[in-house]
PDB file of N, CA and C in Angstrom:
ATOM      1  N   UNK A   1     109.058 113.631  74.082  1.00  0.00           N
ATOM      2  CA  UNK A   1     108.914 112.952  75.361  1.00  0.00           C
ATOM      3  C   UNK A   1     110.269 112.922  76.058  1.00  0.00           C
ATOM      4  N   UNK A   2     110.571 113.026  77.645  1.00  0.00           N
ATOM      5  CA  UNK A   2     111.632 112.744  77.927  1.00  0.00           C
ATOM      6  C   UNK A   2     111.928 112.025  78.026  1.00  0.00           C
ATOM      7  N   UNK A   3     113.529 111.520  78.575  1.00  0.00           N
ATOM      8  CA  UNK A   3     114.021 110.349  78.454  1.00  0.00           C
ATOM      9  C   UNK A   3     114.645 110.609  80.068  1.00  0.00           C
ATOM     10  N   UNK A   4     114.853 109.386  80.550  1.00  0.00           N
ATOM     11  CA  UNK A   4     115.721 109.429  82.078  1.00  0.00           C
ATOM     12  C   UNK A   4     116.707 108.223  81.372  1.00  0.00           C
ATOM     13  N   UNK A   5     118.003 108.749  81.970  1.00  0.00           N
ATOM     14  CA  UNK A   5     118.664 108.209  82.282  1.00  0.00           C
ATOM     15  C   UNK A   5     119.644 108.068  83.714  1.00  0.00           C
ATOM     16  N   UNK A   6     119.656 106.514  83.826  1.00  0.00           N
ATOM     17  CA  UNK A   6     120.180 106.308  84.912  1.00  0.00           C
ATOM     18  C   UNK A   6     121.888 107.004  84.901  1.00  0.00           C
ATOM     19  N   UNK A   7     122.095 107.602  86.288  1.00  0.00           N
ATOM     20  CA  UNK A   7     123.541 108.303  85.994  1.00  0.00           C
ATOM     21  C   UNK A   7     124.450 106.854  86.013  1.00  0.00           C
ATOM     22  N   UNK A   8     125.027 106.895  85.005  1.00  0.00           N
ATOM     23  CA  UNK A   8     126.313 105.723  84.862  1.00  0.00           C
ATOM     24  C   UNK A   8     127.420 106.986  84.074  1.00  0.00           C
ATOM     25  N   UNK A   9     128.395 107.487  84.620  1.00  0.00           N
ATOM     26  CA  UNK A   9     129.362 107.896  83.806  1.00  0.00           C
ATOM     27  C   UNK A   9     130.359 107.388  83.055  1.00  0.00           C
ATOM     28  N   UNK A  10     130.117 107.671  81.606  1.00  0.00           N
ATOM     29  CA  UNK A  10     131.123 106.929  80.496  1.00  0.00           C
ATOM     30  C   UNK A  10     132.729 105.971  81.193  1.00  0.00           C
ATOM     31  N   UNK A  11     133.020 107.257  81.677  1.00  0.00           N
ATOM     32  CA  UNK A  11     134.903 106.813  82.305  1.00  0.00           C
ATOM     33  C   UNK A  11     134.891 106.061  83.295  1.00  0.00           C
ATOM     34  N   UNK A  12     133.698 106.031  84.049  1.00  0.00           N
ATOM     35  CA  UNK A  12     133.356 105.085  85.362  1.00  0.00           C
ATOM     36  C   UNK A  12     133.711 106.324  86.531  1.00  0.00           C
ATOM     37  N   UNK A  13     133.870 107.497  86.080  1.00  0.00           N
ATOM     38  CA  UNK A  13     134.774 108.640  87.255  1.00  0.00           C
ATOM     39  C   UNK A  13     133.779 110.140  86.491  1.00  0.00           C
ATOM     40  N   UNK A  14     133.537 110.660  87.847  1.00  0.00           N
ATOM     41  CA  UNK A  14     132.665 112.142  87.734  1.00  0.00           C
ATOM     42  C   UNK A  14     133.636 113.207  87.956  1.00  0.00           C
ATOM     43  N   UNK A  15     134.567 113.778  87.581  1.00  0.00           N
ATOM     44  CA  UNK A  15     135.386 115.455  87.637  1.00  0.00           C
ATOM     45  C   UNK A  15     134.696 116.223  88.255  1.00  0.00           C
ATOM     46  N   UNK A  16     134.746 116.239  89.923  1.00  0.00           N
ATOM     47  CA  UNK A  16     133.962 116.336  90.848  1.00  0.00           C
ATOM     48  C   UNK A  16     134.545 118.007  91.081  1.00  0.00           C
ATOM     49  N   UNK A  17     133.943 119.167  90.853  1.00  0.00           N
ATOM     50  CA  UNK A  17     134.118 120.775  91.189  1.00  0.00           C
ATOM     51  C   UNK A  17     134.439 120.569  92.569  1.00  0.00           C
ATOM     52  N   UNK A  18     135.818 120.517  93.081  1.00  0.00           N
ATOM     53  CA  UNK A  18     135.889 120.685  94.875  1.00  0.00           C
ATOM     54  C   UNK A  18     134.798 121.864  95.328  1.00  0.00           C
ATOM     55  N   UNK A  19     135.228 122.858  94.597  1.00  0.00           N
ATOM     56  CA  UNK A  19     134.509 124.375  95.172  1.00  0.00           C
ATOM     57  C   UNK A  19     132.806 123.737  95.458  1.00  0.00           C
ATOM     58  N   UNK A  20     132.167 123.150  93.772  1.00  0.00           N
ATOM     59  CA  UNK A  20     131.038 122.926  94.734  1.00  0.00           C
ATOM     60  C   UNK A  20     130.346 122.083  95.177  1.00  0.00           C
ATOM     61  N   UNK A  21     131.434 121.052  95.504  1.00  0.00           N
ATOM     62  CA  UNK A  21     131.470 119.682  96.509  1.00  0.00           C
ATOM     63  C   UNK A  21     131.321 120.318  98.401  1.00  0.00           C
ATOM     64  N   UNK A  22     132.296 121.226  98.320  1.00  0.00           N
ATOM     65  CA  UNK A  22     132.258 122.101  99.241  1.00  0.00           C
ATOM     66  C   UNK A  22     131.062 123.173  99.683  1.00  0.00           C
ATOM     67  N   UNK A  23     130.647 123.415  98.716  1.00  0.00           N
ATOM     68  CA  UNK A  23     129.376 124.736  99.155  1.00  0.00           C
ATOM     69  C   UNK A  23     128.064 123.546  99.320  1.00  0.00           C
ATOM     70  N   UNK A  24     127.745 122.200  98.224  1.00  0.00           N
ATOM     71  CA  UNK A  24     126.787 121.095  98.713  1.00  0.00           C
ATOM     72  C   UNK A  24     126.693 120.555 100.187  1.00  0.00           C
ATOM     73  N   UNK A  25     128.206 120.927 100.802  1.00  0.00           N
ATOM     74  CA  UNK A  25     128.287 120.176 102.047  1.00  0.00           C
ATOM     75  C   UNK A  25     127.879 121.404 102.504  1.00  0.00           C
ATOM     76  N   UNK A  26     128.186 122.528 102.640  1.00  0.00           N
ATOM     77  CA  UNK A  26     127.813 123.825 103.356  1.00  0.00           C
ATOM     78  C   UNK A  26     126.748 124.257 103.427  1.00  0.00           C
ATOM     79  N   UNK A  27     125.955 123.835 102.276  1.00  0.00           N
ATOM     80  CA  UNK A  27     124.706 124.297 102.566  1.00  0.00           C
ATOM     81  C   UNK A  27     123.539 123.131 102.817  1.00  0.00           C
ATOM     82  N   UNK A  28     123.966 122.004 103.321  1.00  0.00           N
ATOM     83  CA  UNK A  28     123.394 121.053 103.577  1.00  0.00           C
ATOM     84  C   UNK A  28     122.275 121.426 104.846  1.00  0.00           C
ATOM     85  N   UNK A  29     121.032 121.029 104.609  1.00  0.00           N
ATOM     86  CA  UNK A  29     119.943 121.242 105.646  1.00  0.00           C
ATOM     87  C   UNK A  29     119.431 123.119 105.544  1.00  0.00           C
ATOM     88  N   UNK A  30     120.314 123.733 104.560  1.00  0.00           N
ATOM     89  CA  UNK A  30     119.710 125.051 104.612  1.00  0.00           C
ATOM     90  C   UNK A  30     118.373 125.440 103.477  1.00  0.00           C
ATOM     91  N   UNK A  31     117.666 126.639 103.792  1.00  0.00           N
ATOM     92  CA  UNK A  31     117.282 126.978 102.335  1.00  0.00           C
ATOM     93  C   UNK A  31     117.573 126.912 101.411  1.00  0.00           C
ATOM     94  N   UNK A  32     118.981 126.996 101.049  1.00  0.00           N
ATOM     95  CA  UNK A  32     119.624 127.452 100.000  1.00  0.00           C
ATOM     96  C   UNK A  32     119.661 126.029  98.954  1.00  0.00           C
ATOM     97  N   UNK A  33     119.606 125.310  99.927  1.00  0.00           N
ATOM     98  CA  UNK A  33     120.290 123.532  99.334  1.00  0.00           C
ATOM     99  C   UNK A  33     120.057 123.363  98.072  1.00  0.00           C
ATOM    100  N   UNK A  34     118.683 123.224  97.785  1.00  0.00           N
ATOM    101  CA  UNK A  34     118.126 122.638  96.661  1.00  0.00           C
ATOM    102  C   UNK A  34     119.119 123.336  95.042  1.00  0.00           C
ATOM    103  N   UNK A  35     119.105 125.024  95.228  1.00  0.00           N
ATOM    104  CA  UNK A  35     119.506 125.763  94.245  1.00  0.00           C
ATOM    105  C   UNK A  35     121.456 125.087  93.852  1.00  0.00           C
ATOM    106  N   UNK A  36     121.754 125.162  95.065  1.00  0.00           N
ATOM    107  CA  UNK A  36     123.226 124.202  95.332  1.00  0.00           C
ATOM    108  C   UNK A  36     123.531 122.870  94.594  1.00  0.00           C
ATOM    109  N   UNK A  37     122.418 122.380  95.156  1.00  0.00           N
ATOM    110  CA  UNK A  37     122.662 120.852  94.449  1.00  0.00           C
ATOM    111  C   UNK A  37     122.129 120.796  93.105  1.00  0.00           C
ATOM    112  N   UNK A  38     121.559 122.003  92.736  1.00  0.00           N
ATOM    113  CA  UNK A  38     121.461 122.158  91.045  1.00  0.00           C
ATOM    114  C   UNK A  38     122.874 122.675  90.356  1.00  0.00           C
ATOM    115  N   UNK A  39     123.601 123.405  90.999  1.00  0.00           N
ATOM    116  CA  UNK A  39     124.821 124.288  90.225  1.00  0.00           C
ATOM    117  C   UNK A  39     125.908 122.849  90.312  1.00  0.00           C
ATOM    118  N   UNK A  40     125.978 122.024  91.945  1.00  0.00           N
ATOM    119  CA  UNK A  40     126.570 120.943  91.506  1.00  0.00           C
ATOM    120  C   UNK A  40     126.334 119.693  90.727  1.00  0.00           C
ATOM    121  N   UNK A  41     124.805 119.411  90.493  1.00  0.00           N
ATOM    122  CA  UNK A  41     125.034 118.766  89.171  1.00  0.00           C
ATOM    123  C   UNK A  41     124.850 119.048  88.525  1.00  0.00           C
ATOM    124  N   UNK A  42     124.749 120.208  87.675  1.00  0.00           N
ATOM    125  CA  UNK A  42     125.511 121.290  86.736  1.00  0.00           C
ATOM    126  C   UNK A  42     126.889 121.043  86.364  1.00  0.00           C
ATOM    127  N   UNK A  43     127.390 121.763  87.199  1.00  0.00           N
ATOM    128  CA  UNK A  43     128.624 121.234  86.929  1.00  0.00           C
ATOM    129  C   UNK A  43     129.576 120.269  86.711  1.00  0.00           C
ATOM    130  N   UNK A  44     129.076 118.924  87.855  1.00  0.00           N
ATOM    131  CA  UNK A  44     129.271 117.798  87.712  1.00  0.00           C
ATOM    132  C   UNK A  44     129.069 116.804  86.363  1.00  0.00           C
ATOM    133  N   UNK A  45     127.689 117.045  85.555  1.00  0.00           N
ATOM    134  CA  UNK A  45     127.248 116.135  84.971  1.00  0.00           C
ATOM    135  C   UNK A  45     126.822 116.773  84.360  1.00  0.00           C
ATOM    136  N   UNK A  46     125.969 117.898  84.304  1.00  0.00           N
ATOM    137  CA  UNK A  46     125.760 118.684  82.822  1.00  0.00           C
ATOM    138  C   UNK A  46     123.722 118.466  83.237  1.00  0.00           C
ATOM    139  N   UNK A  47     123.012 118.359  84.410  1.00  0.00           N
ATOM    140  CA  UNK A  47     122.143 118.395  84.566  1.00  0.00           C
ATOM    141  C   UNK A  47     121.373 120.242  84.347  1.00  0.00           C
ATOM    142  N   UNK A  48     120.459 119.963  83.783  1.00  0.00           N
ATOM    143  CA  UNK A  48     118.954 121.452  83.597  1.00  0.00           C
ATOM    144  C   UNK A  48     118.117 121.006  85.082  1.00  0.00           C
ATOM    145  N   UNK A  49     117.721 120.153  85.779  1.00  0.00           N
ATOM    146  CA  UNK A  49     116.802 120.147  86.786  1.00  0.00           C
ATOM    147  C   UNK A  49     116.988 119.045  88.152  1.00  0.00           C
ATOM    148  N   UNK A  50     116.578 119.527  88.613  1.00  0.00           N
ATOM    149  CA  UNK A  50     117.092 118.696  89.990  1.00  0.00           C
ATOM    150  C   UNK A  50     115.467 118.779  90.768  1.00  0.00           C
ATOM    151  N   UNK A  51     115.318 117.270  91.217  1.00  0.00           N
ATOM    152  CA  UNK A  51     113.872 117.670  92.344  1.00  0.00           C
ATOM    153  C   UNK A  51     114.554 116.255  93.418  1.00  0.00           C
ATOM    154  N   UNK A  52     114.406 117.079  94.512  1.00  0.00           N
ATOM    155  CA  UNK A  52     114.787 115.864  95.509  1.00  0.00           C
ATOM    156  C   UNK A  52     113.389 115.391  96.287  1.00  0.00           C
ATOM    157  N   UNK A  53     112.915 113.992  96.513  1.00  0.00           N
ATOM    158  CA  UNK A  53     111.717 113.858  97.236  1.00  0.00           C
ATOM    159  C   UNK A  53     112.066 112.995  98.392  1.00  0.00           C
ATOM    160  N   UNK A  54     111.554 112.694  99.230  1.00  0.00           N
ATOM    161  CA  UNK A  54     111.700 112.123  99.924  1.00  0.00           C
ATOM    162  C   UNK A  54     110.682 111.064 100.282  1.00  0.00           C
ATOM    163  N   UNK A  55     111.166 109.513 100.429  1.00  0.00           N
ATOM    164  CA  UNK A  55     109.955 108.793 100.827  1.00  0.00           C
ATOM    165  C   UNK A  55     110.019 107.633 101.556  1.00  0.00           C
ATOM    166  N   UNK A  56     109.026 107.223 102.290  1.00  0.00           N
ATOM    167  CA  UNK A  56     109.047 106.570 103.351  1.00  0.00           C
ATOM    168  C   UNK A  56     107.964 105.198 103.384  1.00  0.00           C
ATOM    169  N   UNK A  57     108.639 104.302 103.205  1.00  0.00           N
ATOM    170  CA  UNK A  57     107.782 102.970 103.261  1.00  0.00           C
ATOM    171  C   UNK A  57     106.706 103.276 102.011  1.00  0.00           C
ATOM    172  N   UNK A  58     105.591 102.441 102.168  1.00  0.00           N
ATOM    173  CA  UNK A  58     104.906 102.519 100.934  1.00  0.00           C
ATOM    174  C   UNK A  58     103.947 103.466 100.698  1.00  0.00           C
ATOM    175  N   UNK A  59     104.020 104.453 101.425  1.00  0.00           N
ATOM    176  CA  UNK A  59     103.993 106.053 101.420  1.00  0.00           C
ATOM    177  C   UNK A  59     104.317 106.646 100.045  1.00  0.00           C
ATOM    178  N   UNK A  60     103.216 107.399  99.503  1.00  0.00           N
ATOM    179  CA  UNK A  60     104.049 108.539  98.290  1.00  0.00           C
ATOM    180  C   UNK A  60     105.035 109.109  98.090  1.00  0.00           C
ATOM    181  N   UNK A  61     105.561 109.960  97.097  1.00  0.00           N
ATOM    182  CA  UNK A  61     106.709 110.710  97.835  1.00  0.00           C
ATOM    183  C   UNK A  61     106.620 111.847  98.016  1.00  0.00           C
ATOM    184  N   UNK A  62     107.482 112.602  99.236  1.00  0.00           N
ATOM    185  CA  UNK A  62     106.748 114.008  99.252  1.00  0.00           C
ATOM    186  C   UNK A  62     108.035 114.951  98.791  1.00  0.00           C
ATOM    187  N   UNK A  63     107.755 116.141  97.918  1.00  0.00           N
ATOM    188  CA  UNK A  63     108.379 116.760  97.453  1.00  0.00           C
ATOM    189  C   UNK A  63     109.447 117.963  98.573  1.00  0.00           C
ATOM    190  N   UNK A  64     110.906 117.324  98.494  1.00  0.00           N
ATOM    191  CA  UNK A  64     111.934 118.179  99.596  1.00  0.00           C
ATOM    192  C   UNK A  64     112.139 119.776  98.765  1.00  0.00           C
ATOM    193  N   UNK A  65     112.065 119.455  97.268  1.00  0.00           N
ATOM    194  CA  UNK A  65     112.714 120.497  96.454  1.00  0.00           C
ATOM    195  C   UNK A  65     112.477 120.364  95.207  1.00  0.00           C
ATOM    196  N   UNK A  66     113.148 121.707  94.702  1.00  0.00           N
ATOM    197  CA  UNK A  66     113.377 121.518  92.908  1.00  0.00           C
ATOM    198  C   UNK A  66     113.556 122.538  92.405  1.00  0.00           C
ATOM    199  N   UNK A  67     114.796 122.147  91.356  1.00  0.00           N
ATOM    200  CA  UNK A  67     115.567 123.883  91.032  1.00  0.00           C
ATOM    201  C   UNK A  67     115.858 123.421  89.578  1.00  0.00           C
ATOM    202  N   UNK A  68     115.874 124.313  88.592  1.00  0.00           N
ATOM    203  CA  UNK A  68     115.995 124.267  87.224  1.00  0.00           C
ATOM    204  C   UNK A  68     117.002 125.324  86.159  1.00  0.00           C
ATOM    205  N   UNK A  69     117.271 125.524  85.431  1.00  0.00           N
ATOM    206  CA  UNK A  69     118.154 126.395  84.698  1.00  0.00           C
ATOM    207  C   UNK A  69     117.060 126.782  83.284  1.00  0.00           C
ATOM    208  N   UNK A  70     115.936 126.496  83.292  1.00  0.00           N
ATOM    209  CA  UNK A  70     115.104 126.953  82.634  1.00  0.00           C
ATOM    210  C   UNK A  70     114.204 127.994  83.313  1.00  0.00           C
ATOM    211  N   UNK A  71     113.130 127.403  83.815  1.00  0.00           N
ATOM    212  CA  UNK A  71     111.596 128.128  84.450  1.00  0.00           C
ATOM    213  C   UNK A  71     111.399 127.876  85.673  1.00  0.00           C
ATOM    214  N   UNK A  72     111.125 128.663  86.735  1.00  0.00           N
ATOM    215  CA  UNK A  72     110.621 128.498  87.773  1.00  0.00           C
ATOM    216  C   UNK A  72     109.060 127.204  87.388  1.00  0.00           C
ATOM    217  N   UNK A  73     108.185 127.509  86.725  1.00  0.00           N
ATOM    218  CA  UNK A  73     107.171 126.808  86.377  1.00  0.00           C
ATOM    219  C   UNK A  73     107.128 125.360  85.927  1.00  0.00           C
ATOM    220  N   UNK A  74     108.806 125.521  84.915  1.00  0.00           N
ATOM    221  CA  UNK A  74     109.021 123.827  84.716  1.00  0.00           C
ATOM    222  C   UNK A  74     109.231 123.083  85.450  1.00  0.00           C
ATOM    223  N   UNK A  75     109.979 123.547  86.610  1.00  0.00           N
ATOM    224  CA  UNK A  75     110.169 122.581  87.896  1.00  0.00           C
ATOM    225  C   UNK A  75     108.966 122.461  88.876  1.00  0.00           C
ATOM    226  N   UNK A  76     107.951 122.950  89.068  1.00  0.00           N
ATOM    227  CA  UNK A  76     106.870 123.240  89.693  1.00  0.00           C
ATOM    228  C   UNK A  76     106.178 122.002  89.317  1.00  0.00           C
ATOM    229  N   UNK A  77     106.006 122.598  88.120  1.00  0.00           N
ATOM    230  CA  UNK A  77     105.051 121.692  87.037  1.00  0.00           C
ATOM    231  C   UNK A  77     105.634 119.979  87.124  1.00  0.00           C
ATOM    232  N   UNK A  78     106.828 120.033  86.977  1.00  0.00           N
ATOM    233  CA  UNK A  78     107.240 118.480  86.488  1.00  0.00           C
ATOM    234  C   UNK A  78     107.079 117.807  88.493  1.00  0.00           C
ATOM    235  N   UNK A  79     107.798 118.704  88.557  1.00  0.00           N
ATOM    236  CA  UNK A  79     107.807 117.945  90.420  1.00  0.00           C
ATOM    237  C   UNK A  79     106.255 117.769  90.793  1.00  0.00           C
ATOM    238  N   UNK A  80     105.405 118.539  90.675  1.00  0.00           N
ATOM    239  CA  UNK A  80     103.891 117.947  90.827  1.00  0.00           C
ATOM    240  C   UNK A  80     103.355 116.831  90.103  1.00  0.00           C
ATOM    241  N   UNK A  81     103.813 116.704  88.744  1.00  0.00           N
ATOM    242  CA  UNK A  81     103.252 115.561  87.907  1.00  0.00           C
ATOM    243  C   UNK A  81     104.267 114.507  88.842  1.00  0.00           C
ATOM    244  N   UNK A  82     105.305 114.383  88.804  1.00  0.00           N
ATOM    245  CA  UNK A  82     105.347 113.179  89.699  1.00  0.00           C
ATOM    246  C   UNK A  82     105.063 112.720  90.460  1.00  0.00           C
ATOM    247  N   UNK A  83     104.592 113.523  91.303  1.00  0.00           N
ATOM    248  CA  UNK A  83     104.131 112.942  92.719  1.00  0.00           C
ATOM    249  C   UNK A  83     102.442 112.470  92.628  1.00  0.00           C
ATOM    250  N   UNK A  84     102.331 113.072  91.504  1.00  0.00           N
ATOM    251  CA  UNK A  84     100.558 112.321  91.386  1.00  0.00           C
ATOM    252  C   UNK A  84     100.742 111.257  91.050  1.00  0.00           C
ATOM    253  N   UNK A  85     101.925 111.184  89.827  1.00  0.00           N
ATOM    254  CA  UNK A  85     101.966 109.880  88.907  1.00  0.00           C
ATOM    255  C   UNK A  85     103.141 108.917  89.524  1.00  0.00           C
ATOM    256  N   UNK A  86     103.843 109.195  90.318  1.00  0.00           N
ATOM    257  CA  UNK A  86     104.772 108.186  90.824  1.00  0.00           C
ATOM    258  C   UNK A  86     104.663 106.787  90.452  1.00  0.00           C
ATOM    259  N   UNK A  87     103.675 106.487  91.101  1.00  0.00           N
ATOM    260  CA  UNK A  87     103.567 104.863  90.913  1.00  0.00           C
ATOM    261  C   UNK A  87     103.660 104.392  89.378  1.00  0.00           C
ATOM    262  N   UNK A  88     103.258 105.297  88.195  1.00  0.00           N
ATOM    263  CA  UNK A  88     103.814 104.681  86.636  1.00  0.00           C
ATOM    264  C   UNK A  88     105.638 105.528  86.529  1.00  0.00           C
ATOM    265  N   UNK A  89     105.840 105.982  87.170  1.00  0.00           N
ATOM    266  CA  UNK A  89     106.760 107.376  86.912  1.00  0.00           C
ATOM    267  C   UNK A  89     108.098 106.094  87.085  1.00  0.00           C
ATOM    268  N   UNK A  90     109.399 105.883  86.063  1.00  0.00           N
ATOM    269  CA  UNK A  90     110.343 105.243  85.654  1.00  0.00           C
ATOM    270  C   UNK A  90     111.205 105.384  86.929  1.00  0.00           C
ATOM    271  N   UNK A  91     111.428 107.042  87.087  1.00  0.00           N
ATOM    272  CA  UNK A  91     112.062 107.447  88.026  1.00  0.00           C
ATOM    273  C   UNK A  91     111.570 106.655  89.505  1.00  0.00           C
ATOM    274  N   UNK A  92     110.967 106.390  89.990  1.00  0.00           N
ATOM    275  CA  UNK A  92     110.171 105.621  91.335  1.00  0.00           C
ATOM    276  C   UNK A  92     110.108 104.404  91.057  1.00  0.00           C
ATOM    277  N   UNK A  93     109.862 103.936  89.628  1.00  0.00           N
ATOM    278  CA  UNK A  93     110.156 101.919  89.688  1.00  0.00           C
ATOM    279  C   UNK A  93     111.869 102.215  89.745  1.00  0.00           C
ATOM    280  N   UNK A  94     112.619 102.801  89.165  1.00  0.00           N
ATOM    281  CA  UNK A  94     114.071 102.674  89.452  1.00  0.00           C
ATOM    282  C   UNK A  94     114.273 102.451  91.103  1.00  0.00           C
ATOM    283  N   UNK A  95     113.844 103.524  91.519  1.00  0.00           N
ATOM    284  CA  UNK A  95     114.335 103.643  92.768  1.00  0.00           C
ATOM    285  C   UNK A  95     113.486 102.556  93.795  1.00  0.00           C
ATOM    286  N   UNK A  96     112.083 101.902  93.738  1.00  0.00           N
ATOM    287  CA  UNK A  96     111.718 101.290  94.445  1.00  0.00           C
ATOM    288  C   UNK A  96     112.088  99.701  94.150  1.00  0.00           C
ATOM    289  N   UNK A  97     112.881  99.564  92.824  1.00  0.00           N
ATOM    290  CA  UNK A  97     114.034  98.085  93.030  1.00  0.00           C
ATOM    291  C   UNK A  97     115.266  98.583  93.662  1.00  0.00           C
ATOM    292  N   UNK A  98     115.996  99.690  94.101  1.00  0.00           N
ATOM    293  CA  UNK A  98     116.965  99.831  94.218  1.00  0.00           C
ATOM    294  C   UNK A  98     117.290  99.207  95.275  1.00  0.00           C
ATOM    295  N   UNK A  99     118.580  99.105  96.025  1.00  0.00           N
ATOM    296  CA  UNK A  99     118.969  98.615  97.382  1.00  0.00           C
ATOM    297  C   UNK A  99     119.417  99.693  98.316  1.00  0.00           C
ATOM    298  N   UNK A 100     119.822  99.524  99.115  1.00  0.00           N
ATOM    299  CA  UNK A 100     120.249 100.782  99.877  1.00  0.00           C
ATOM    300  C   UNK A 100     121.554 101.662  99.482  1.00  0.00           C
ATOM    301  N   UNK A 101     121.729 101.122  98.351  1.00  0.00           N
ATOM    302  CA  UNK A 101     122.990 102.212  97.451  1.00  0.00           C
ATOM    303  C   UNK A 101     122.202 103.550  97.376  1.00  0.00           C
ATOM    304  N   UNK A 102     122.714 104.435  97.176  1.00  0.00           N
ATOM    305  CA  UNK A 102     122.581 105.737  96.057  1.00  0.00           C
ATOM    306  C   UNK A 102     121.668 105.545  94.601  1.00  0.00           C
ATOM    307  N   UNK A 103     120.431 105.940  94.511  1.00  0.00           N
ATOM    308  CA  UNK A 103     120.301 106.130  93.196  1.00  0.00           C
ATOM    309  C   UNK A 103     120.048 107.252  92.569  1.00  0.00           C
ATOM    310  N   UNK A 104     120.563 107.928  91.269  1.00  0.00           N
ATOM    311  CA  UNK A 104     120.631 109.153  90.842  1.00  0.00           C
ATOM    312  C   UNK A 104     119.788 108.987  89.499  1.00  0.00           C
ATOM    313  N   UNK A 105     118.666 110.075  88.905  1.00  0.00           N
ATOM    314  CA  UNK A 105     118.484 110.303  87.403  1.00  0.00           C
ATOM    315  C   UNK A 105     118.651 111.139  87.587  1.00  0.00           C
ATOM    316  N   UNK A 106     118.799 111.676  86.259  1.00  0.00           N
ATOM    317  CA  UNK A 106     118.788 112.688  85.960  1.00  0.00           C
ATOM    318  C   UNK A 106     118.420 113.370  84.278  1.00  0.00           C
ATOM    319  N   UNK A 107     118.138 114.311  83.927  1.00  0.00           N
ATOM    320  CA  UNK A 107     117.507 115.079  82.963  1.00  0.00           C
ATOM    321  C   UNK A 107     118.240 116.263  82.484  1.00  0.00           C
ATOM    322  N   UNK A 108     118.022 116.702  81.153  1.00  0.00           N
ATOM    323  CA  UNK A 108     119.129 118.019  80.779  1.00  0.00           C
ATOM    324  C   UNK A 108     117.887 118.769  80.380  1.00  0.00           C
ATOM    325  N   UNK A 109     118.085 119.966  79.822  1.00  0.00           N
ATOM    326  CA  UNK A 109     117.285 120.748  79.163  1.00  0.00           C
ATOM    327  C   UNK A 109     116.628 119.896  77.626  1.00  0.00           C
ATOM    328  N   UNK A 110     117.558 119.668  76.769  1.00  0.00           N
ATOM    329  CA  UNK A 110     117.215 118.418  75.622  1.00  0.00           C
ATOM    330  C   UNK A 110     116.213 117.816  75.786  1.00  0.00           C
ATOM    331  N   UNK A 111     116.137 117.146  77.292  1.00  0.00           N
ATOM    332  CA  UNK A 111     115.418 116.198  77.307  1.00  0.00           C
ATOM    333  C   UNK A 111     113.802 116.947  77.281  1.00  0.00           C
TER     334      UNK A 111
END
């Protein structure tokens, strides 16, 4: 079964890749984004999958993206099961106590 964990980094500090802090900002709003913001938290944090959703009031969430270092199919697959299952899904009670901070999970291949 997987596990989520909330991103808290050990040192309290992320060893942030300028290069692809820089190409995340560059390719912001493009096609390309989603694959981007997988290589930077890759690099950043040591993430296998990335799905960004987007959601609005007490609305579902609707799927922006999702990029993986495994299978085209695993990310398919997992980003659809959430959005059916959201409302039990850890990832969505995290974020629907959150406040208007930033909230990040994230997942490795392991998991």
């Amino acid at each position: 079964m997987s596990s989520i964990q909330a991103f808290a980094p050990a040192a309290g500090t992320v060893d942030v890749p300028a290069d692809a802090l820089a190409a995340l900002v560059r390719d912001a709003g493009a096609p390309r984004f989603i694959e981007t913001l997988l290589a930077f938290c890759r690099q950043s944090i040591g993430a296998d999958f990335v799905s960004v959703f987007a959601r609005a009031g007490a609305g579902g969430p609707r799927l922006v993206g999702t990029a993986t270092t495994t299978g085209p199919d695993n990310t398919r697959r997992a980003a659809e099961g959430y959005m059916q299952h959201y409302a039990s899904d850890v990832n969505f009670a995290l974020m629907a106590r959150a406040d208007d901070r930033t909230y990040m999970t994230y997942q490795t291949a392991a998991d």
